[in-house]
C-alpha atoms as a PDB file:
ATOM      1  CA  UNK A   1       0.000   0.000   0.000  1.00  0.00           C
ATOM      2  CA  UNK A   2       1.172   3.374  -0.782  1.00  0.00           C
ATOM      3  CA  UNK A   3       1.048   6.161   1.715  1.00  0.00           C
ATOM      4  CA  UNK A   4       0.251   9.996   0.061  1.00  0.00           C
ATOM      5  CA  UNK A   5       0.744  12.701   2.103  1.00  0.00           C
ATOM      6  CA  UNK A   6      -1.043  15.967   0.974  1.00  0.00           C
ATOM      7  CA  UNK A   7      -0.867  19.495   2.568  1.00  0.00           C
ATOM      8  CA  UNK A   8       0.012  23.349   1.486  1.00  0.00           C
ATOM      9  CA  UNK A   9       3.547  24.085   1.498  1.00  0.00           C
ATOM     10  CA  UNK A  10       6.076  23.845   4.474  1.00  0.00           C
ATOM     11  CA  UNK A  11       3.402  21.735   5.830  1.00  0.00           C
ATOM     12  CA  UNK A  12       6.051  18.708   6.695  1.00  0.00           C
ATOM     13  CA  UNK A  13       5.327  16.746   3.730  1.00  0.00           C
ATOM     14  CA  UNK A  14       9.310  15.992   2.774  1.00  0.00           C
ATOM     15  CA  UNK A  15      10.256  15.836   6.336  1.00  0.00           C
ATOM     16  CA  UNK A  16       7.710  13.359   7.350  1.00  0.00           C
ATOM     17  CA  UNK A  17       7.646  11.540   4.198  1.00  0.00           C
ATOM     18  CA  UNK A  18      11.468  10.694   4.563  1.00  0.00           C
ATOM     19  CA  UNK A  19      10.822   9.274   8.051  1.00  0.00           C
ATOM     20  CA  UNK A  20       8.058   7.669   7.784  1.00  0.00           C
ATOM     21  CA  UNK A  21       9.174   6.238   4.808  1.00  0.00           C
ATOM     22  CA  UNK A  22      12.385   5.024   6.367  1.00  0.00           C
ATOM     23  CA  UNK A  23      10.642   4.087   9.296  1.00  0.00           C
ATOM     24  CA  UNK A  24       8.047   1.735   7.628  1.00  0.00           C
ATOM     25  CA  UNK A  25      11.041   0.458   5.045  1.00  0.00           C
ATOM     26  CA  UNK A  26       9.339   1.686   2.234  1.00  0.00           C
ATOM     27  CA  UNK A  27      10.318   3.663  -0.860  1.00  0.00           C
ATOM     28  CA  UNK A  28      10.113   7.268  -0.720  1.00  0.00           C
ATOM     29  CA  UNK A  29       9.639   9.514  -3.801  1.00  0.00           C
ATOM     30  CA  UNK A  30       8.653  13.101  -3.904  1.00  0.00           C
ATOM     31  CA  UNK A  31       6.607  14.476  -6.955  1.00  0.00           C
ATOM     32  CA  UNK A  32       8.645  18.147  -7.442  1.00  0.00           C
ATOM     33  CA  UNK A  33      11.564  16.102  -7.096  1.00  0.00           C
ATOM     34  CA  UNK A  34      10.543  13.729 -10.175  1.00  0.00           C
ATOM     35  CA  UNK A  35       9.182  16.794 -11.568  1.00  0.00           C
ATOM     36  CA  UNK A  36      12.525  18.646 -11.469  1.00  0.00           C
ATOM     37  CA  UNK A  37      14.608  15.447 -12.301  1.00  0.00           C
ATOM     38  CA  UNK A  38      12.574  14.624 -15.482  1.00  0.00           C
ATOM     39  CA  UNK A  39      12.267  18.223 -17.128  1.00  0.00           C
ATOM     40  CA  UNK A  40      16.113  19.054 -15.579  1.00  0.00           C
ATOM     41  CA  UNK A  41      14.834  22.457 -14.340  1.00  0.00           C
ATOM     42  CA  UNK A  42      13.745  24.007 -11.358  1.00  0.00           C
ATOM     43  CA  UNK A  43       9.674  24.243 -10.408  1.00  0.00           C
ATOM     44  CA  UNK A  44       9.952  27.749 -10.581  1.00  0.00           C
ATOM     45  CA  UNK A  45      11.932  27.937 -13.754  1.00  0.00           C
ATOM     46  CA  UNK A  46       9.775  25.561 -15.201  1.00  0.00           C
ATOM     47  CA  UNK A  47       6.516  27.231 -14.314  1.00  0.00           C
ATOM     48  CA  UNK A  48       8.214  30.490 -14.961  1.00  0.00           C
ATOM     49  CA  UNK A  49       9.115  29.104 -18.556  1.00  0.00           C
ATOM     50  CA  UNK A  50       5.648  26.788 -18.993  1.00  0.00           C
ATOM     51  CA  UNK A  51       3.033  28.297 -16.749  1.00  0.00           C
ATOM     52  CA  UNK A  52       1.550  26.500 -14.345  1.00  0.00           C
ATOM     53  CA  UNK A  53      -0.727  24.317 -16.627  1.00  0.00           C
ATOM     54  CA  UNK A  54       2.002  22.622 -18.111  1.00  0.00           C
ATOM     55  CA  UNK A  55       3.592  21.878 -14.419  1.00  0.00           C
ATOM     56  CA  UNK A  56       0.037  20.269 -13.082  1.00  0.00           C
ATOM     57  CA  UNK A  57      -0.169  18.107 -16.453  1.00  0.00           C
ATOM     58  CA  UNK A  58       3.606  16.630 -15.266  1.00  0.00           C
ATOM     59  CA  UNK A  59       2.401  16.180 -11.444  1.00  0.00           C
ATOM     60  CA  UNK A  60      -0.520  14.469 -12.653  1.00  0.00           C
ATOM     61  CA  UNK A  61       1.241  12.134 -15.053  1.00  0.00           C
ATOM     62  CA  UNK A  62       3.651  11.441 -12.299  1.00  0.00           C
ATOM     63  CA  UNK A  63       0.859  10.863  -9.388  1.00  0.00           C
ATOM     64  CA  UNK A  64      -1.277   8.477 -11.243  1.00  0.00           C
ATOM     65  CA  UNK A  65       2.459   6.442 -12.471  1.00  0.00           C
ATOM     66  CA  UNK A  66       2.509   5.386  -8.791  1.00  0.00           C
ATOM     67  CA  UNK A  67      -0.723   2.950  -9.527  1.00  0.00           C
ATOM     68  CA  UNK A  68       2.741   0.912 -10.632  1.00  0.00           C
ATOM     69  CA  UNK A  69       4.474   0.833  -7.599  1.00  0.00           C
ATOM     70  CA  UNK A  70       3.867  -0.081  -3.950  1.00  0.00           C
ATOM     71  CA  UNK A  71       5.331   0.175  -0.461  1.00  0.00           C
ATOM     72  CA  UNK A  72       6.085   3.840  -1.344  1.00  0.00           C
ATOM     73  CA  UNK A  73       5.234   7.166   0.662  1.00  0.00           C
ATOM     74  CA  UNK A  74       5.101   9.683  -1.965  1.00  0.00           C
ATOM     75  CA  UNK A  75       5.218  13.382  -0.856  1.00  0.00           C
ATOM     76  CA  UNK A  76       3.132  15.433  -3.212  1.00  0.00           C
ATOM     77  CA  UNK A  77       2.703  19.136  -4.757  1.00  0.00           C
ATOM     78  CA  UNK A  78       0.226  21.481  -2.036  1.00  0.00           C
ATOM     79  CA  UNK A  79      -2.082  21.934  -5.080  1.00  0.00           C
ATOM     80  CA  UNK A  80      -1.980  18.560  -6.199  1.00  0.00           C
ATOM     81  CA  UNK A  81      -5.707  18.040  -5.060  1.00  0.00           C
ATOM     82  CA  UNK A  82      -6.809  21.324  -7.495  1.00  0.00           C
ATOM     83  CA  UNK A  83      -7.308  18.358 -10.174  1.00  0.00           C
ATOM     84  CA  UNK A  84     -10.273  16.544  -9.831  1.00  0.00           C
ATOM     85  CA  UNK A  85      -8.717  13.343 -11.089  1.00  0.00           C
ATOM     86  CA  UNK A  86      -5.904  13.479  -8.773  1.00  0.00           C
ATOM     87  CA  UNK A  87      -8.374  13.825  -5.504  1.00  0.00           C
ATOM     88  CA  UNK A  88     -10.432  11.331  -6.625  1.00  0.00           C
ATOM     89  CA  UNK A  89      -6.731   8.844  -7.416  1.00  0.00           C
ATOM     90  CA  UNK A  90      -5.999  10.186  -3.761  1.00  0.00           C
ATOM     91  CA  UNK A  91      -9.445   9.311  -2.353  1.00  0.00           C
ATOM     92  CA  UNK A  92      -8.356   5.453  -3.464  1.00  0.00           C
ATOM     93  CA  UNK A  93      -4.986   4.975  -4.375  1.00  0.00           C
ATOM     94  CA  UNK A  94      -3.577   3.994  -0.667  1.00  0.00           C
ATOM     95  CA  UNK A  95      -3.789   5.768   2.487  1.00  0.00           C
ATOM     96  CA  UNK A  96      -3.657   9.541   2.522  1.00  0.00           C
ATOM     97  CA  UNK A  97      -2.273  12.082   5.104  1.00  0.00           C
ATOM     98  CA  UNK A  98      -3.082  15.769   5.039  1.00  0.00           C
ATOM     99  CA  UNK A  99      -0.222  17.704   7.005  1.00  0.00           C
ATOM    100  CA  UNK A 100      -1.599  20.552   7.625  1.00  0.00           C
ATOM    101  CA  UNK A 101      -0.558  23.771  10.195  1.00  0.00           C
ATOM    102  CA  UNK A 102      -1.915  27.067  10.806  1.00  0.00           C
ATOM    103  CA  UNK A 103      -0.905  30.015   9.019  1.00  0.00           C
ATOM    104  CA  UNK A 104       1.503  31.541  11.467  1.00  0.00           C
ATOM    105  CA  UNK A 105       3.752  28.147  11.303  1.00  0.00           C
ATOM    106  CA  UNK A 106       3.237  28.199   7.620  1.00  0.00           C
ATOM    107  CA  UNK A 107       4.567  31.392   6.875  1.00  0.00           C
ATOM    108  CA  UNK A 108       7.366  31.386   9.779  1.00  0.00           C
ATOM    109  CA  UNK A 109       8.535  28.281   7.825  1.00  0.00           C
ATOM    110  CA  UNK A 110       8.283  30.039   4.349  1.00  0.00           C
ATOM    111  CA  UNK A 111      10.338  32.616   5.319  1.00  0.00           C
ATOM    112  CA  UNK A 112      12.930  30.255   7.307  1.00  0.00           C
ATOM    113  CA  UNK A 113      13.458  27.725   4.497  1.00  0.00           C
ATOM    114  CA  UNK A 114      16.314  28.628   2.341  1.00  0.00           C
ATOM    115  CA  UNK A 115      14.935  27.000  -0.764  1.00  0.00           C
ATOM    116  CA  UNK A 116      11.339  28.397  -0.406  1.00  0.00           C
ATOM    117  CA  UNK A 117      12.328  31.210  -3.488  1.00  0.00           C
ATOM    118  CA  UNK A 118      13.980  28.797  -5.754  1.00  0.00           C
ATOM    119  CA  UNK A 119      11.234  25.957  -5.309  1.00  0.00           C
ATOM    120  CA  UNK A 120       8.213  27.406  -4.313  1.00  0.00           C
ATOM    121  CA  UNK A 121       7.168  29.705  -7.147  1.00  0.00           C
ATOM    122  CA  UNK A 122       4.708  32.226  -6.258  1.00  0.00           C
ATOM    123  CA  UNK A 123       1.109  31.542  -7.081  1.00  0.00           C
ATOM    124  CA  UNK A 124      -0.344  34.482  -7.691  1.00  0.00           C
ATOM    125  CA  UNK A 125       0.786  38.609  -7.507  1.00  0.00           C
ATOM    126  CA  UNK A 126      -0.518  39.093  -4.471  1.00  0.00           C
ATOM    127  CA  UNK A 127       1.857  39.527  -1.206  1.00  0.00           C
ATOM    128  CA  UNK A 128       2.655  36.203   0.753  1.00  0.00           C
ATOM    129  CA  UNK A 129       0.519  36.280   3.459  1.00  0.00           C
ATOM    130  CA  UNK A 130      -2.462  37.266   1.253  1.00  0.00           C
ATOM    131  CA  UNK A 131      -1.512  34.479  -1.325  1.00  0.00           C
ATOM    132  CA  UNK A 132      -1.510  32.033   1.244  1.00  0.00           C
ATOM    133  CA  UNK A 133      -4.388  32.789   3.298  1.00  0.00           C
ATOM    134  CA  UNK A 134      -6.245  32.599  -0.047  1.00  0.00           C
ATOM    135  CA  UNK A 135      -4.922  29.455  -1.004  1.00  0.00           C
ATOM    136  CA  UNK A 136      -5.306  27.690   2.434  1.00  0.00           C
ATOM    137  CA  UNK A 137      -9.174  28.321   1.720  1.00  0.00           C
ATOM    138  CA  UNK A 138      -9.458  27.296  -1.447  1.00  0.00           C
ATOM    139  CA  UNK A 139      -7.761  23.822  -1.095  1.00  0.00           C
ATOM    140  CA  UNK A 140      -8.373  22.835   2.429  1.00  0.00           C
ATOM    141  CA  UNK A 141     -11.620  21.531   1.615  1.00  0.00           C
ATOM    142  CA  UNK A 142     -10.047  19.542  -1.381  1.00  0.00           C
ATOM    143  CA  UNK A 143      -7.376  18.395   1.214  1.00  0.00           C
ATOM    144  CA  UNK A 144      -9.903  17.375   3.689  1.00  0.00           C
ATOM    145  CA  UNK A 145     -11.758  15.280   1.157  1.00  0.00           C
ATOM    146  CA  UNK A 146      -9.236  13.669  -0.050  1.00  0.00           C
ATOM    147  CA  UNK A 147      -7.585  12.949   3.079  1.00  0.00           C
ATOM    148  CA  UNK A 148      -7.577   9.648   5.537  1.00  0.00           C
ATOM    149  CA  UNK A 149      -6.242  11.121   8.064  1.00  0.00           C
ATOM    150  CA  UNK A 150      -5.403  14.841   9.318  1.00  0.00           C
ATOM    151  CA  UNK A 151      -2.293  15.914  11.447  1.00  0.00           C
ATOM    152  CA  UNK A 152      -1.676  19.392  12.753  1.00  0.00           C
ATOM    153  CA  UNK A 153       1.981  19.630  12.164  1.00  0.00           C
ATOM    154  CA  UNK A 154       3.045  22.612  14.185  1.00  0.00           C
ATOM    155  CA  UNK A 155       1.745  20.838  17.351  1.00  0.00           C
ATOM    156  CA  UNK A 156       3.472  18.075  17.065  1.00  0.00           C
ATOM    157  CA  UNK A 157       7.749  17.257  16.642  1.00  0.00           C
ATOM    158  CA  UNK A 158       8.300  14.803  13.598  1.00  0.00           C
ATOM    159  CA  UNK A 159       8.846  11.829  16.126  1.00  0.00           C
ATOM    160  CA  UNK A 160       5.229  11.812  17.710  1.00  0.00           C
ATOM    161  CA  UNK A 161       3.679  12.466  14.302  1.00  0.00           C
ATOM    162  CA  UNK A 162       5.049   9.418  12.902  1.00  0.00           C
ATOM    163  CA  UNK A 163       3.731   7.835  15.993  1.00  0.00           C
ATOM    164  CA  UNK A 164       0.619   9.096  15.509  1.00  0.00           C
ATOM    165  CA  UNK A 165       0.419   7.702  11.859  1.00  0.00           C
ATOM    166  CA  UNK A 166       1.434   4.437  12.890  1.00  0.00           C
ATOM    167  CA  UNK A 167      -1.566   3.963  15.251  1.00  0.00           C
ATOM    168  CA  UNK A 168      -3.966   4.936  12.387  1.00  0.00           C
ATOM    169  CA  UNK A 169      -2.488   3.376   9.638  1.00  0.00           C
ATOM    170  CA  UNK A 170      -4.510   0.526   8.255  1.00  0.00           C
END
């Protein structure tokens, strides 16, 4: 069974996906990091260069691959669930995990993360904490549909949510 964890950005979805993944002895892959291996740019080159169309049609080829493979927690984009296909693949697929945190934890871990500019290109004009208070609305009813489970990453360390997944996993 695959494990899909879902969630906005800086959510914990790498972090946790590597240890749990390790953990459990299962594969890990990341979509942006297939996404970025297989075009040999950047995300936000790419969607820079492409748009963001062109970047969703990739994740989605790359999220519905994983039908192929098994025993693999696969971290994927925050808007991944924007695609109806994809949420209903996610509703099915495996087990999924929306990370989510509030918006104070969110944006402190924005601004902390080194790679945040180079990977996480900016969804719309507006000014971060606009953009993602916007966006936290829009898709956290997509998350929460799609999801198995929900954990509240900035209450827990990485250690007890792992725990926490264990207990519930299936």
């Amino acid at each position: 069974m695959n494990i899909y964890l879902i969630g906005y950005r800086c959510t914990g979805k790498t972090t946790i996906g590597k240890i749990l993944a390790d953990y459990l002895h299962h594969d890990y892959l990341d979509v942006d990091q297939v996404i970025e291996q297989q075009t040999g740019s950047s995300i936000s080159d790419l969607v820079q260069t492409h748009g963001w169309e062109y970047f969703r049609r990739i994740e989605k080829e790359i999220l519905l691959k994983t039908r192929e493979i098994n025993d693999t927690v696969v971290s994927t984009g925050g808007g991944i669930v924007t695609d109806p296909e994809n949420l209903d693949f996610l509703t099915t697929a495996g087990y999924t995990i929306w990370l989510d945190a509030d918006i104070r934890t969110i944006l402190s871990r924005l601004n902390s993360d080194p790679v945040t500019f180079s990977s996480r290109p900016s969804l719309t004009d507006k000014n971060l904490i606009d953009e993602t208070e916007e966006f936290l609305n829009l898709r956290r009813p997509l998350y929460a549909k799609a999801a198995h489970l929900k954990i509240e990453t900035g209450l827990h360390t990485p250690e007890e949510i792992i725990a926490l997944i264990e207990r519930r996993l299936p």
